[in-house]
PDB file of N, CA and C in Angstrom:
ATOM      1  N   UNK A   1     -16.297  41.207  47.241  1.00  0.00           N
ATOM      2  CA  UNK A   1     -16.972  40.068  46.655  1.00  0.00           C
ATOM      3  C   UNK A   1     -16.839  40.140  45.132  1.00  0.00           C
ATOM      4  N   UNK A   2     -16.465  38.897  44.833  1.00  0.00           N
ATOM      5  CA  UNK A   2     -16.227  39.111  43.028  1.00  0.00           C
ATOM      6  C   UNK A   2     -17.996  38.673  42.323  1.00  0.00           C
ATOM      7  N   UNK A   3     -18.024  39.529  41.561  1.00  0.00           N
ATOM      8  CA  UNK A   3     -19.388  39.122  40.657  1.00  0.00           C
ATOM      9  C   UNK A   3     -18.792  38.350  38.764  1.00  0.00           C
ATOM     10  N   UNK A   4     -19.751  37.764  38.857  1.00  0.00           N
ATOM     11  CA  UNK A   4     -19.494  37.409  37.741  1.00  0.00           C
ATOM     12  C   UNK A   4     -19.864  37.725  36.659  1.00  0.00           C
ATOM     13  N   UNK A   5     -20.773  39.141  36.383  1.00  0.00           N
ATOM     14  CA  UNK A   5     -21.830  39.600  35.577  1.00  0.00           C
ATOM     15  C   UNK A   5     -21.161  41.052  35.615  1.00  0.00           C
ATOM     16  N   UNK A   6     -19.617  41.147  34.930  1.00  0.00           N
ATOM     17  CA  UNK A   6     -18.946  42.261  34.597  1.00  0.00           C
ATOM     18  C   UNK A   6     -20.232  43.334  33.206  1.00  0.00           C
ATOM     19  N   UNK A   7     -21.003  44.371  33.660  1.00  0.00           N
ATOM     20  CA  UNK A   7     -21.755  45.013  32.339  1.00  0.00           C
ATOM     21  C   UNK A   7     -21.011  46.123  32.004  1.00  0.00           C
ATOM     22  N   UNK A   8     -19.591  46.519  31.776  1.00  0.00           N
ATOM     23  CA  UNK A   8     -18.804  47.235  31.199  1.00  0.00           C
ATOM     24  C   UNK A   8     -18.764  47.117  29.808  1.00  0.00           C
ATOM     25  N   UNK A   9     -18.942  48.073  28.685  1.00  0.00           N
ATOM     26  CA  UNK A   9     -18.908  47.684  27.674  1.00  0.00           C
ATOM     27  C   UNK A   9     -17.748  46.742  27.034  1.00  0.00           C
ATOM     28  N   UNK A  10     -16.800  47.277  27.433  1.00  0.00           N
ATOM     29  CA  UNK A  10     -15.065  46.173  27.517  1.00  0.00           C
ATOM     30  C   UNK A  10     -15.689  44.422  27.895  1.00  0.00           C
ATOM     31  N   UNK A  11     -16.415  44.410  28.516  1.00  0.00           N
ATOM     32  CA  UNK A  11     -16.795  42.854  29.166  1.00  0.00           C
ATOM     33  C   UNK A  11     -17.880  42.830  28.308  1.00  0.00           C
ATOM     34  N   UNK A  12     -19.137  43.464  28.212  1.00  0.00           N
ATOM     35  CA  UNK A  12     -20.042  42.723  26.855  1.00  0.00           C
ATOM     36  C   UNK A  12     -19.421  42.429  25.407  1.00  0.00           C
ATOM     37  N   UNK A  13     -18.299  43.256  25.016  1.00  0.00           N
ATOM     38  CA  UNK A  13     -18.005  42.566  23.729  1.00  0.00           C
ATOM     39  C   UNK A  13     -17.005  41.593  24.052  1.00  0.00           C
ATOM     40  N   UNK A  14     -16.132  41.378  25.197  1.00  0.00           N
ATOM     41  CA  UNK A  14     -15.275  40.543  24.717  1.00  0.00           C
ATOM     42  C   UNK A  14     -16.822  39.280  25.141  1.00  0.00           C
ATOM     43  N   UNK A  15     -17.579  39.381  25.893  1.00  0.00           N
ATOM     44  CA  UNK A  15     -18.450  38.147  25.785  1.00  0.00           C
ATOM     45  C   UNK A  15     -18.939  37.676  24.271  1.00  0.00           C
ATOM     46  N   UNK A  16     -19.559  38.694  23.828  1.00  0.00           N
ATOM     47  CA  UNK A  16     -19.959  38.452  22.380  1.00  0.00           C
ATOM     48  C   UNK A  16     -19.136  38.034  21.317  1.00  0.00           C
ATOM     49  N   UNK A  17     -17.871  38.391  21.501  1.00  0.00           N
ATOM     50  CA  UNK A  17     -16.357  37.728  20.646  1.00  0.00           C
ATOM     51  C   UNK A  17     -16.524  36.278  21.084  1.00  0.00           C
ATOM     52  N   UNK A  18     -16.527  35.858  22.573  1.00  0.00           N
ATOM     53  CA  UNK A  18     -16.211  34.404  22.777  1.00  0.00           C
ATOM     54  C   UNK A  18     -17.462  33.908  22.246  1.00  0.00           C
ATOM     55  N   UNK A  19     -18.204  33.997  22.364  1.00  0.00           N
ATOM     56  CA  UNK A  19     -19.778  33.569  21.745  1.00  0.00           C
ATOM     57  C   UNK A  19     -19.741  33.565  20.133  1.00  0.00           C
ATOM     58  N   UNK A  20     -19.058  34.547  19.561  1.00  0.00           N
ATOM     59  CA  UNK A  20     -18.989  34.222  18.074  1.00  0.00           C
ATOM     60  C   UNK A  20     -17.755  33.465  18.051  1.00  0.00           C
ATOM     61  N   UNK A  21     -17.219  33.365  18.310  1.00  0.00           N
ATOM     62  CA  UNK A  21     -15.759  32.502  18.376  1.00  0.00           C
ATOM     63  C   UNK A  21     -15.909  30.766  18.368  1.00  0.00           C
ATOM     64  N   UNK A  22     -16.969  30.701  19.550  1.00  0.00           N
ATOM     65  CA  UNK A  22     -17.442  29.321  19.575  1.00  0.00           C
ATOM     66  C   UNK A  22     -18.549  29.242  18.459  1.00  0.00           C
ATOM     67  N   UNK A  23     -19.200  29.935  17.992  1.00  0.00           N
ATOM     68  CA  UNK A  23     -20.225  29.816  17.027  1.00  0.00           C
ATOM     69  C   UNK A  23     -19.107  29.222  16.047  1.00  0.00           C
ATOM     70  N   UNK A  24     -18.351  30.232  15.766  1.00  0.00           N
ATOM     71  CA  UNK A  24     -17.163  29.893  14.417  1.00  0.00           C
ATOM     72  C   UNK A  24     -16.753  28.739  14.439  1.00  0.00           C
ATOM     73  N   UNK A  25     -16.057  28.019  15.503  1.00  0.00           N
ATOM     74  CA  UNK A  25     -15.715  27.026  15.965  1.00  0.00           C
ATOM     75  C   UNK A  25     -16.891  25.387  15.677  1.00  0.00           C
ATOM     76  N   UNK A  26     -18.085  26.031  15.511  1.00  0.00           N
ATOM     77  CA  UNK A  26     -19.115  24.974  15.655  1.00  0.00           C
ATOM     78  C   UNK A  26     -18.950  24.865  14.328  1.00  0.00           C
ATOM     79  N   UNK A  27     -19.540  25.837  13.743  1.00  0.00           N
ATOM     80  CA  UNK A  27     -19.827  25.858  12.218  1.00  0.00           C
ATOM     81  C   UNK A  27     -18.302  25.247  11.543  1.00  0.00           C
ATOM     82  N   UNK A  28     -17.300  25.532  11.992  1.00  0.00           N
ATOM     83  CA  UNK A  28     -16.361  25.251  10.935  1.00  0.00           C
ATOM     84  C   UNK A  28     -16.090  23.763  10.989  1.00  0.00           C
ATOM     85  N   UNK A  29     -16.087  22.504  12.383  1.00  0.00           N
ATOM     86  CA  UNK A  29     -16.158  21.287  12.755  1.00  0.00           C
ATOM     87  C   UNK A  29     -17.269  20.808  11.737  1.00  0.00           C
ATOM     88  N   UNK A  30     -18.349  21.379  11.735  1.00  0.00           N
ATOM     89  CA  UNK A  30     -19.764  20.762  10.701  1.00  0.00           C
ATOM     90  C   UNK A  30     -19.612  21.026   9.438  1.00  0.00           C
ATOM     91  N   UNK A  31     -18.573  22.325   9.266  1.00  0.00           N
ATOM     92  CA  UNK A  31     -18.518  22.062   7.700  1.00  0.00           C
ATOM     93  C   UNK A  31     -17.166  21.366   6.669  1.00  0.00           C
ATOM     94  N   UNK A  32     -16.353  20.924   7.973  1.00  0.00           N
ATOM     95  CA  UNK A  32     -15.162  20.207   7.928  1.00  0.00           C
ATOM     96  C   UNK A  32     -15.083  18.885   7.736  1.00  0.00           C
ATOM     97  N   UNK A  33     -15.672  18.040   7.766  1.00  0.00           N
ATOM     98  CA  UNK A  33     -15.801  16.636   8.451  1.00  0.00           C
ATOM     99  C   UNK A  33     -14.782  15.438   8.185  1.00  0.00           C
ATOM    100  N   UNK A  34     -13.588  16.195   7.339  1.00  0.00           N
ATOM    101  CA  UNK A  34     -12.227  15.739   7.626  1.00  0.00           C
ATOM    102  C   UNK A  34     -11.373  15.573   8.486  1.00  0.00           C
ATOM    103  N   UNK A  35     -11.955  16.883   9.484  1.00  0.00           N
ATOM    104  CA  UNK A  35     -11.426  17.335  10.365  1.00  0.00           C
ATOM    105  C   UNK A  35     -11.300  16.657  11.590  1.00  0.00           C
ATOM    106  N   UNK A  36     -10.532  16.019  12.273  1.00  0.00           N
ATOM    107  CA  UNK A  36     -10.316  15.674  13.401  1.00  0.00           C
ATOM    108  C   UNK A  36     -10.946  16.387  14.173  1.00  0.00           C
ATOM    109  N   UNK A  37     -11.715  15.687  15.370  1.00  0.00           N
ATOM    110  CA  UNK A  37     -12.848  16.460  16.248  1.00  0.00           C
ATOM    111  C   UNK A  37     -11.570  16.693  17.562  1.00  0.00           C
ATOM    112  N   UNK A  38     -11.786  17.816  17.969  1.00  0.00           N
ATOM    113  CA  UNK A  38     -11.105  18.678  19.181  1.00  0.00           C
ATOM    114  C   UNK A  38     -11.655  18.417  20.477  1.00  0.00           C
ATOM    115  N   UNK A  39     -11.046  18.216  21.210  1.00  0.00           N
ATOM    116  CA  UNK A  39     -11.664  18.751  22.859  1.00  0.00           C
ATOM    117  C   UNK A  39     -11.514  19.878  23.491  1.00  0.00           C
ATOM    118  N   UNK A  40     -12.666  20.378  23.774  1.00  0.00           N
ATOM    119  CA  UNK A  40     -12.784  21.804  23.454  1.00  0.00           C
ATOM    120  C   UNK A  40     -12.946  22.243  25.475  1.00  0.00           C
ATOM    121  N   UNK A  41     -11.986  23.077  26.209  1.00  0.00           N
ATOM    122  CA  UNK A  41     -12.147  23.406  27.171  1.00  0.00           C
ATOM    123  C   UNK A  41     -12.317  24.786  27.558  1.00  0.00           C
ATOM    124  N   UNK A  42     -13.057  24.585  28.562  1.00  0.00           N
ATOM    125  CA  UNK A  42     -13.737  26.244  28.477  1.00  0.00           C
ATOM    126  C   UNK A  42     -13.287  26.511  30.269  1.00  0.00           C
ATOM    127  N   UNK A  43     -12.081  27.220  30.374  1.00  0.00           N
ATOM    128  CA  UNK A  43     -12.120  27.209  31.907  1.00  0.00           C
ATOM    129  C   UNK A  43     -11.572  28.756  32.483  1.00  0.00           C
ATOM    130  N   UNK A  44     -13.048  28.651  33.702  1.00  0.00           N
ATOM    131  CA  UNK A  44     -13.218  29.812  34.085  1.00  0.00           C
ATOM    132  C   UNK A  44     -12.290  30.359  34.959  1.00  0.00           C
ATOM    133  N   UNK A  45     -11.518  31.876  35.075  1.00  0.00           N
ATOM    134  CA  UNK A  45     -10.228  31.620  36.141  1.00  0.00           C
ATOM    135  C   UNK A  45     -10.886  32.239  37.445  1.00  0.00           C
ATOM    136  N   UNK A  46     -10.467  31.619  38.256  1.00  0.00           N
ATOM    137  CA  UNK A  46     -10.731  32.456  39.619  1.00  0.00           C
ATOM    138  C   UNK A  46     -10.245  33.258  40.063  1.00  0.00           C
ATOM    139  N   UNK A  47     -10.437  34.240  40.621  1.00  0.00           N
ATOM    140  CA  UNK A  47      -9.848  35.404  40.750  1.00  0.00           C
ATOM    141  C   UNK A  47      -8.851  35.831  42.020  1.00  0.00           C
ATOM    142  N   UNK A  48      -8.092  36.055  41.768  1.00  0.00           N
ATOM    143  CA  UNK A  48      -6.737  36.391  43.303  1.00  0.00           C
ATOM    144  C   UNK A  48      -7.624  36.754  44.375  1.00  0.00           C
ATOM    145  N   UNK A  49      -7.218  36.721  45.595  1.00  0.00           N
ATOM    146  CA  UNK A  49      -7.810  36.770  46.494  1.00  0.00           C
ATOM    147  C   UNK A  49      -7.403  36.021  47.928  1.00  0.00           C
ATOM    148  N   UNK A  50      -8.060  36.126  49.154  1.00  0.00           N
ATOM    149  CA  UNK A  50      -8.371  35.150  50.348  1.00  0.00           C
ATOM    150  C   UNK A  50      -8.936  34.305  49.669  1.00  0.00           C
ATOM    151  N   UNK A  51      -8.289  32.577  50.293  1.00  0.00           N
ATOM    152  CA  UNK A  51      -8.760  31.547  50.111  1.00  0.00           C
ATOM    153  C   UNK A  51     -10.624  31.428  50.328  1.00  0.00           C
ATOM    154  N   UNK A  52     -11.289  31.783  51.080  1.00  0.00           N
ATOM    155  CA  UNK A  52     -12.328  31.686  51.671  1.00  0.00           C
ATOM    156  C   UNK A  52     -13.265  32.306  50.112  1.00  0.00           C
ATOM    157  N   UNK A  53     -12.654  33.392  49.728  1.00  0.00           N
ATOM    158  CA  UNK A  53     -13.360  34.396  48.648  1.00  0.00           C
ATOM    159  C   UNK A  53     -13.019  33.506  47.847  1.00  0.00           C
ATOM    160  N   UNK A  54     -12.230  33.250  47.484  1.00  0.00           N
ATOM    161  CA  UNK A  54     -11.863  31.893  46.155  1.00  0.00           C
ATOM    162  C   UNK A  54     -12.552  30.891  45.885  1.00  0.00           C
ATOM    163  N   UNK A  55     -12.785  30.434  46.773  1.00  0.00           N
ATOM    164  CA  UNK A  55     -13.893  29.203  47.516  1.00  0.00           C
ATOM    165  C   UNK A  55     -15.572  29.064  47.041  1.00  0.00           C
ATOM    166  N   UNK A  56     -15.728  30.681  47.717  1.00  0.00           N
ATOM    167  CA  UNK A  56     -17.273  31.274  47.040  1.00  0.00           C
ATOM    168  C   UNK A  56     -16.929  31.588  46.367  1.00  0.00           C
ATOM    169  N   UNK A  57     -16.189  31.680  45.443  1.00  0.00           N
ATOM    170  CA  UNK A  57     -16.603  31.974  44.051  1.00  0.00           C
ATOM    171  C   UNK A  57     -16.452  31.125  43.001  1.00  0.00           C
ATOM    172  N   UNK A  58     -15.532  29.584  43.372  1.00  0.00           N
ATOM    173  CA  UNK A  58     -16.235  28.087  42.970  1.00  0.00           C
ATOM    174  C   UNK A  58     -17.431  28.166  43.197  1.00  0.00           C
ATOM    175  N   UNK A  59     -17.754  28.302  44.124  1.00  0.00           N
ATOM    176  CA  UNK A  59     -18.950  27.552  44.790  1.00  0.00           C
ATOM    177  C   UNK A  59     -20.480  28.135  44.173  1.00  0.00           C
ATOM    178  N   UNK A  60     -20.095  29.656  43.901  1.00  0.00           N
ATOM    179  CA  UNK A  60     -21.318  30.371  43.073  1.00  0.00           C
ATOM    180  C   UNK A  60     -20.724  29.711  41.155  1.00  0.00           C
ATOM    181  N   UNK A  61     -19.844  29.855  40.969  1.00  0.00           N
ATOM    182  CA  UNK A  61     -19.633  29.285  39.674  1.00  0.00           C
ATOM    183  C   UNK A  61     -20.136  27.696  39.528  1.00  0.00           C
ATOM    184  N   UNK A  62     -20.172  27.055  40.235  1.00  0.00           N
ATOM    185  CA  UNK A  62     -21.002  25.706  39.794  1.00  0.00           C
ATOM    186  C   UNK A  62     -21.992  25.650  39.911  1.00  0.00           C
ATOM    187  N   UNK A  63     -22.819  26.630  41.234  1.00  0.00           N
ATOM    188  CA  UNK A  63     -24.139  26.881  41.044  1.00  0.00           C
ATOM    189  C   UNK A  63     -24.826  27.053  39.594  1.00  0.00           C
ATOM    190  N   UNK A  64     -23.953  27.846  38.977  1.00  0.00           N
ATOM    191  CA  UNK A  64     -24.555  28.525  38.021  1.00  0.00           C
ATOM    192  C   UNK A  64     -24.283  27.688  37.003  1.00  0.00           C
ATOM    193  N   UNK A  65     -23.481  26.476  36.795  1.00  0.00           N
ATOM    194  CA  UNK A  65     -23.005  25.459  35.737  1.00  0.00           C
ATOM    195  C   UNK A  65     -24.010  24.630  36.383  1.00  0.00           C
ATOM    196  N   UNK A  66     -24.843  24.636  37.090  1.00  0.00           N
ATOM    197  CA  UNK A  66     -25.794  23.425  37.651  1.00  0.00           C
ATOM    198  C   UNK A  66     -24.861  22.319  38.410  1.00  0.00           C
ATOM    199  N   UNK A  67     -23.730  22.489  38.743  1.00  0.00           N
ATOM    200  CA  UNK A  67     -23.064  20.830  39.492  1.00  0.00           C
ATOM    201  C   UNK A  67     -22.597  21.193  40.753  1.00  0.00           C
ATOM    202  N   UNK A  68     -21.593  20.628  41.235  1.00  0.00           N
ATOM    203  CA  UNK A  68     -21.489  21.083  42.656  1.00  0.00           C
ATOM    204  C   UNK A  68     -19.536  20.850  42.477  1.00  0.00           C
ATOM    205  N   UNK A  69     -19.093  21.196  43.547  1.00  0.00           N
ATOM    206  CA  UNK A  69     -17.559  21.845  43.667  1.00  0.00           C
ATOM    207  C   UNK A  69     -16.948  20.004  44.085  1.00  0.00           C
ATOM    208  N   UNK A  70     -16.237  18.981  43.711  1.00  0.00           N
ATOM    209  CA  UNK A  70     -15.466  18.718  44.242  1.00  0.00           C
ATOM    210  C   UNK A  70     -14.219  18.774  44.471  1.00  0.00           C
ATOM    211  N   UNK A  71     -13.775  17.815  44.776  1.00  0.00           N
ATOM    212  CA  UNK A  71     -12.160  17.948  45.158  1.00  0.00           C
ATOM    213  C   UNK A  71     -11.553  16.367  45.184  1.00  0.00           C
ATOM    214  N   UNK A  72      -9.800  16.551  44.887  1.00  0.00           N
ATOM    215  CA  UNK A  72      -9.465  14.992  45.079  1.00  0.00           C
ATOM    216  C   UNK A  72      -8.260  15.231  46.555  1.00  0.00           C
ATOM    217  N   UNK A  73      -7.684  14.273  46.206  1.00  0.00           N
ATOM    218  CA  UNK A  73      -6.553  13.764  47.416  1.00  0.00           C
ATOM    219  C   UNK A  73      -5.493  14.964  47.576  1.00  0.00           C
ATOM    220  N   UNK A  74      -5.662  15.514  46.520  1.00  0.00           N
ATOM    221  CA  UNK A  74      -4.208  16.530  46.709  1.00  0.00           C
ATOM    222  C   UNK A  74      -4.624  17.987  47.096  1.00  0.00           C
ATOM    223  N   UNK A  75      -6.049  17.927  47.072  1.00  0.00           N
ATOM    224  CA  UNK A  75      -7.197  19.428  47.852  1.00  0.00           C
ATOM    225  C   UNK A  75      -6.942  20.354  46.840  1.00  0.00           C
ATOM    226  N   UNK A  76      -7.002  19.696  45.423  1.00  0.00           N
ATOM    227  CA  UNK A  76      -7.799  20.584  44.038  1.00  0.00           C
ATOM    228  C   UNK A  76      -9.077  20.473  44.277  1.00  0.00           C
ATOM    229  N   UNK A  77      -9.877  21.662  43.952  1.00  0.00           N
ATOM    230  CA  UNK A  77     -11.100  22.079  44.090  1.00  0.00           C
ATOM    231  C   UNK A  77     -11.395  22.595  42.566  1.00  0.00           C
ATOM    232  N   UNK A  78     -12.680  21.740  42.190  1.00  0.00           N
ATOM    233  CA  UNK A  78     -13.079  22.160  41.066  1.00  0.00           C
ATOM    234  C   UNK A  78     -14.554  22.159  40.988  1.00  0.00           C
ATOM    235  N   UNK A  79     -14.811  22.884  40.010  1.00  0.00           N
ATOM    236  CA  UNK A  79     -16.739  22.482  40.091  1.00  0.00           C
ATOM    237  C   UNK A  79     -16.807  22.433  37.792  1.00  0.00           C
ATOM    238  N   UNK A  80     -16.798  20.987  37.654  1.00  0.00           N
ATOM    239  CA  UNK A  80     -16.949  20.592  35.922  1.00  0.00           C
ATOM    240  C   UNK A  80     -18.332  20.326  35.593  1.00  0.00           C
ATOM    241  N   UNK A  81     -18.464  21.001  34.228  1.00  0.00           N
ATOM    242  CA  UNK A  81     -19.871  20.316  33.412  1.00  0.00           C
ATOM    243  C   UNK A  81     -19.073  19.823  32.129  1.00  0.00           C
ATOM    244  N   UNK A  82     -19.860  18.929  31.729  1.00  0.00           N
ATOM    245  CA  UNK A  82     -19.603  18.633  30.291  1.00  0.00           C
ATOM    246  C   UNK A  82     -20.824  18.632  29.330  1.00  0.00           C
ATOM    247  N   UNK A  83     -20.272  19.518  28.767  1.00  0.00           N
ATOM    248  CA  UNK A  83     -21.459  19.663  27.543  1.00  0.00           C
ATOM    249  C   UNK A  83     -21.321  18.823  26.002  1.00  0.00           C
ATOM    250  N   UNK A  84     -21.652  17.562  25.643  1.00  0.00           N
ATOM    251  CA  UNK A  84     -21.680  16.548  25.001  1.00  0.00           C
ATOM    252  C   UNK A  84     -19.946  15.590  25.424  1.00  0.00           C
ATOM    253  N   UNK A  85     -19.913  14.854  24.488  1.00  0.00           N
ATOM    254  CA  UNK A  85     -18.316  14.056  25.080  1.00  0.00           C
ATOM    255  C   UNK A  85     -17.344  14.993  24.990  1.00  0.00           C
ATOM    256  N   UNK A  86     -17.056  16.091  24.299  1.00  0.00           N
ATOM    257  CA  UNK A  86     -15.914  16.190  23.929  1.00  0.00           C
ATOM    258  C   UNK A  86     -15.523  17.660  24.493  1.00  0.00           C
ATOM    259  N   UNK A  87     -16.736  18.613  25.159  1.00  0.00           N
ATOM    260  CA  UNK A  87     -16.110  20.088  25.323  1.00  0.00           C
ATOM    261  C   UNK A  87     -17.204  19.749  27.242  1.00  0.00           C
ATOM    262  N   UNK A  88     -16.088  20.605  27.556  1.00  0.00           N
ATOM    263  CA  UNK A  88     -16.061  20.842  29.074  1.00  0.00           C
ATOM    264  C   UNK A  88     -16.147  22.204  29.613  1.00  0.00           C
ATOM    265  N   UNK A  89     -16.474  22.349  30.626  1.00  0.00           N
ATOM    266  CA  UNK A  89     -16.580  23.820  31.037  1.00  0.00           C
ATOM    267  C   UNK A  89     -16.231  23.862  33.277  1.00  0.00           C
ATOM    268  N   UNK A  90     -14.940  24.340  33.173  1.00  0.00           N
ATOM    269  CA  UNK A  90     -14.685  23.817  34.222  1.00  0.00           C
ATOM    270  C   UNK A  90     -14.136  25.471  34.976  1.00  0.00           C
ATOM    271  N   UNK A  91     -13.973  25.045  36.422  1.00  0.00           N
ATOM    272  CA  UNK A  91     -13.051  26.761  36.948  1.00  0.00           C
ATOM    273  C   UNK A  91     -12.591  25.551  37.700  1.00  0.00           C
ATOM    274  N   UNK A  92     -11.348  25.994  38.764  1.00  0.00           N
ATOM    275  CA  UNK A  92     -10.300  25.209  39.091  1.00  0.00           C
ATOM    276  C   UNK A  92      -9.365  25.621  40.610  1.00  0.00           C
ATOM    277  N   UNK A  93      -9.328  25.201  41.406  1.00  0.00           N
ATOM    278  CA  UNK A  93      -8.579  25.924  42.562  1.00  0.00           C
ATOM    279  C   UNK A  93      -7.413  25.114  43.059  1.00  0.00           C
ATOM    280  N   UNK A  94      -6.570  25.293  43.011  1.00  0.00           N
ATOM    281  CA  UNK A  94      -5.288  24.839  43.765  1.00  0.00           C
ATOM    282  C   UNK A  94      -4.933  24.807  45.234  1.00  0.00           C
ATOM    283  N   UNK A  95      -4.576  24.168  46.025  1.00  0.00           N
ATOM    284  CA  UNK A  95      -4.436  24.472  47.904  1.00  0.00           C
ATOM    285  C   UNK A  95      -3.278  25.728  47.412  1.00  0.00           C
ATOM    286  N   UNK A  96      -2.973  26.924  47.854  1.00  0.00           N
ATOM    287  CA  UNK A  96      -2.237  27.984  48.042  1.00  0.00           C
ATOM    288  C   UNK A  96      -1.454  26.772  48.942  1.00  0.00           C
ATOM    289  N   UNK A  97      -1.463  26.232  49.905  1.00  0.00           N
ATOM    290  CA  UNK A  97      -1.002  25.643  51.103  1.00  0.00           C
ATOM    291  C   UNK A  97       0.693  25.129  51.069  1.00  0.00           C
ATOM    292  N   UNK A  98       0.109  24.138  49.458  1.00  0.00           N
ATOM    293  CA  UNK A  98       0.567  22.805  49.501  1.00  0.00           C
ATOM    294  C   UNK A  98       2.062  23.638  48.447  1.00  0.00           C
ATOM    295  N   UNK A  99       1.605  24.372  47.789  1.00  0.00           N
ATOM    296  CA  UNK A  99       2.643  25.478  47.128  1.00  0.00           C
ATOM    297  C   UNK A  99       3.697  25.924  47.764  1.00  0.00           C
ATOM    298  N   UNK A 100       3.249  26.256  49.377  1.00  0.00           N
ATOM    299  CA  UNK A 100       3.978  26.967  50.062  1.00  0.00           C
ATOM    300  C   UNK A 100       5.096  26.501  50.823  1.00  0.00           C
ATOM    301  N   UNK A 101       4.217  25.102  51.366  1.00  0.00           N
ATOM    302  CA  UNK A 101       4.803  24.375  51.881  1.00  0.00           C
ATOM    303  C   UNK A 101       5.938  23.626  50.965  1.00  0.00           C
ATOM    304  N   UNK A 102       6.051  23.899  49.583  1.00  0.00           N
ATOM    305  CA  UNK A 102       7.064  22.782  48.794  1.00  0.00           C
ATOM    306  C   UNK A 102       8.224  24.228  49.139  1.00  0.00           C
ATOM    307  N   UNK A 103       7.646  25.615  48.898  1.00  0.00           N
ATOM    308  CA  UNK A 103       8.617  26.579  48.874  1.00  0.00           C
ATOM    309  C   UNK A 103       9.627  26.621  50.237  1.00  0.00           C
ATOM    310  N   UNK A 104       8.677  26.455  50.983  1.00  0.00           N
ATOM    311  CA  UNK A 104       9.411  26.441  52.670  1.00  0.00           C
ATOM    312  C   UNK A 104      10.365  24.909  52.850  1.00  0.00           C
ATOM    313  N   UNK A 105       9.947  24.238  52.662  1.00  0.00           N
ATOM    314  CA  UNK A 105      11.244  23.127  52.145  1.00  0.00           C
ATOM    315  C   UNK A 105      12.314  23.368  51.917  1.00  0.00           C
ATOM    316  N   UNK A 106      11.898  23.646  50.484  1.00  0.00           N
ATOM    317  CA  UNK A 106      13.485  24.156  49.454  1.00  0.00           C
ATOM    318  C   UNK A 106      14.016  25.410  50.349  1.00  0.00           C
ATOM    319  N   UNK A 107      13.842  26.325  50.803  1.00  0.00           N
ATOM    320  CA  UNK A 107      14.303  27.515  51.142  1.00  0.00           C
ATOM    321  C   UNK A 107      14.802  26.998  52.346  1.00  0.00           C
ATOM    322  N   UNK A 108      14.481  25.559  53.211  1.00  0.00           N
ATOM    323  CA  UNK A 108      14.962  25.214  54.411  1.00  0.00           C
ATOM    324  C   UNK A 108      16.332  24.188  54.137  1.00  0.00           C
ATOM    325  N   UNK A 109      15.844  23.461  53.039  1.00  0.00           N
ATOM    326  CA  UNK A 109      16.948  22.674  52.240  1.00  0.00           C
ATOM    327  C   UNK A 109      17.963  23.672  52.119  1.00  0.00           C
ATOM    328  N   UNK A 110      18.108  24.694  51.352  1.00  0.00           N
ATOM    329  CA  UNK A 110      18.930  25.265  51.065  1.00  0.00           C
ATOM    330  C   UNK A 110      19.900  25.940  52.237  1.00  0.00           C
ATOM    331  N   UNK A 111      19.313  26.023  53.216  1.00  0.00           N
ATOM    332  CA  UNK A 111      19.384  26.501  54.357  1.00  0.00           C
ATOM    333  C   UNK A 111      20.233  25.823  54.837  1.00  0.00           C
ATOM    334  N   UNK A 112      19.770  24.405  55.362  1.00  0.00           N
ATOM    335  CA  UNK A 112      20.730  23.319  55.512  1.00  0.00           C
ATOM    336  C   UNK A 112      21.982  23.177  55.095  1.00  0.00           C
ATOM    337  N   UNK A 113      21.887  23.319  54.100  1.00  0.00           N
ATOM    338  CA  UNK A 113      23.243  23.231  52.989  1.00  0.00           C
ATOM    339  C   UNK A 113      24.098  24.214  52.834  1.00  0.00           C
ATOM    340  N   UNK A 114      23.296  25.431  52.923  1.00  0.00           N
ATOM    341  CA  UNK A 114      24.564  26.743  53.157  1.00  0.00           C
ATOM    342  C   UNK A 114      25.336  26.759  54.645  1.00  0.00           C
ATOM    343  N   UNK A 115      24.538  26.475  55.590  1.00  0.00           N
ATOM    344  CA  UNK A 115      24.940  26.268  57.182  1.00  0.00           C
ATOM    345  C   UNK A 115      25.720  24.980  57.373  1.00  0.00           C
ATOM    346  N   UNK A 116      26.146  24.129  56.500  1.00  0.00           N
ATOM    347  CA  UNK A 116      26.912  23.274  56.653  1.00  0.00           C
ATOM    348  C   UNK A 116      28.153  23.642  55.828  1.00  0.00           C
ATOM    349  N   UNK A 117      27.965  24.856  55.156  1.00  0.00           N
ATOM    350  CA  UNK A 117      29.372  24.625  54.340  1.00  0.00           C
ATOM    351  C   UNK A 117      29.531  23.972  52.536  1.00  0.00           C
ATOM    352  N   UNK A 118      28.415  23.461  52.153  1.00  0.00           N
ATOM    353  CA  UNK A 118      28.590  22.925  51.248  1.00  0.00           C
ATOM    354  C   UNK A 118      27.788  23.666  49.847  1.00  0.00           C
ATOM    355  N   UNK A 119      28.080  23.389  48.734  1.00  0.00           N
ATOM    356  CA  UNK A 119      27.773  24.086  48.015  1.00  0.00           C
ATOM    357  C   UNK A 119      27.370  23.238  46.825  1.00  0.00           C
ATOM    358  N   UNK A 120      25.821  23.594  46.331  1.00  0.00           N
ATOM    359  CA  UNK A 120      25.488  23.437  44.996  1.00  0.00           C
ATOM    360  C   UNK A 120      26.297  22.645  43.490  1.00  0.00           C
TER     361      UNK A 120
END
């Protein structure tokens, strides 16, 4: 089971880096105001694994962003918040499936084409 509450000292500072990083980031937009405003994305990766474990661990990651996991037509799975218009905070899942299936194609295409004789 993956946790998300790494307390290794290696994982509290790089937290405290991203936390001053975005601090830096705030402060320098407010003291800029020349500056073209950014869209700022914050996205969490999911971790290798069984699909099922991948899944729960969207599914505990939006818990914890307060929203819930959807998905569109092509069976991306995501769970997004947005924190004012312009910065987002999202994690992200891909079908493994639909990957595989483009690979098994081509490798059958190719297949085709060597068993007939013809060449590239």
């Amino acid at each position: 089971m993956t946790v998300f509450r790494d307390e290794t000292t290696e994982a509290a500072h790089r937290r405290a880096d991203l936390i001053v990083g975005l601090r830096d980031l705030a402060v320098f937009i407010e003291t800029h105001p020349d500056t073209p405003l950014p869209t700022v994305t914050a996205s969490f990766r999911v971790p290798a694994g069984p699909r099922g474990e991948r899944v729960g661990y969207l599914d505990r990651l939006a818990a914890i962003l307060g929203t819930d996991v959807s998905g569109d037509d092509m069976g991306n799975l995501y769970a997004l918040r947005r924190f004012g218009p312009d910065v987002t905070a999202e994690g992200h899942l891909s079908p493994e499936d639909r990957t595989m299936r483009a690979w098994r194609a081509a490798v059958e295409d190719h297949s085709a084409i060597a068993a007939n004789g013809a060449t590239a």
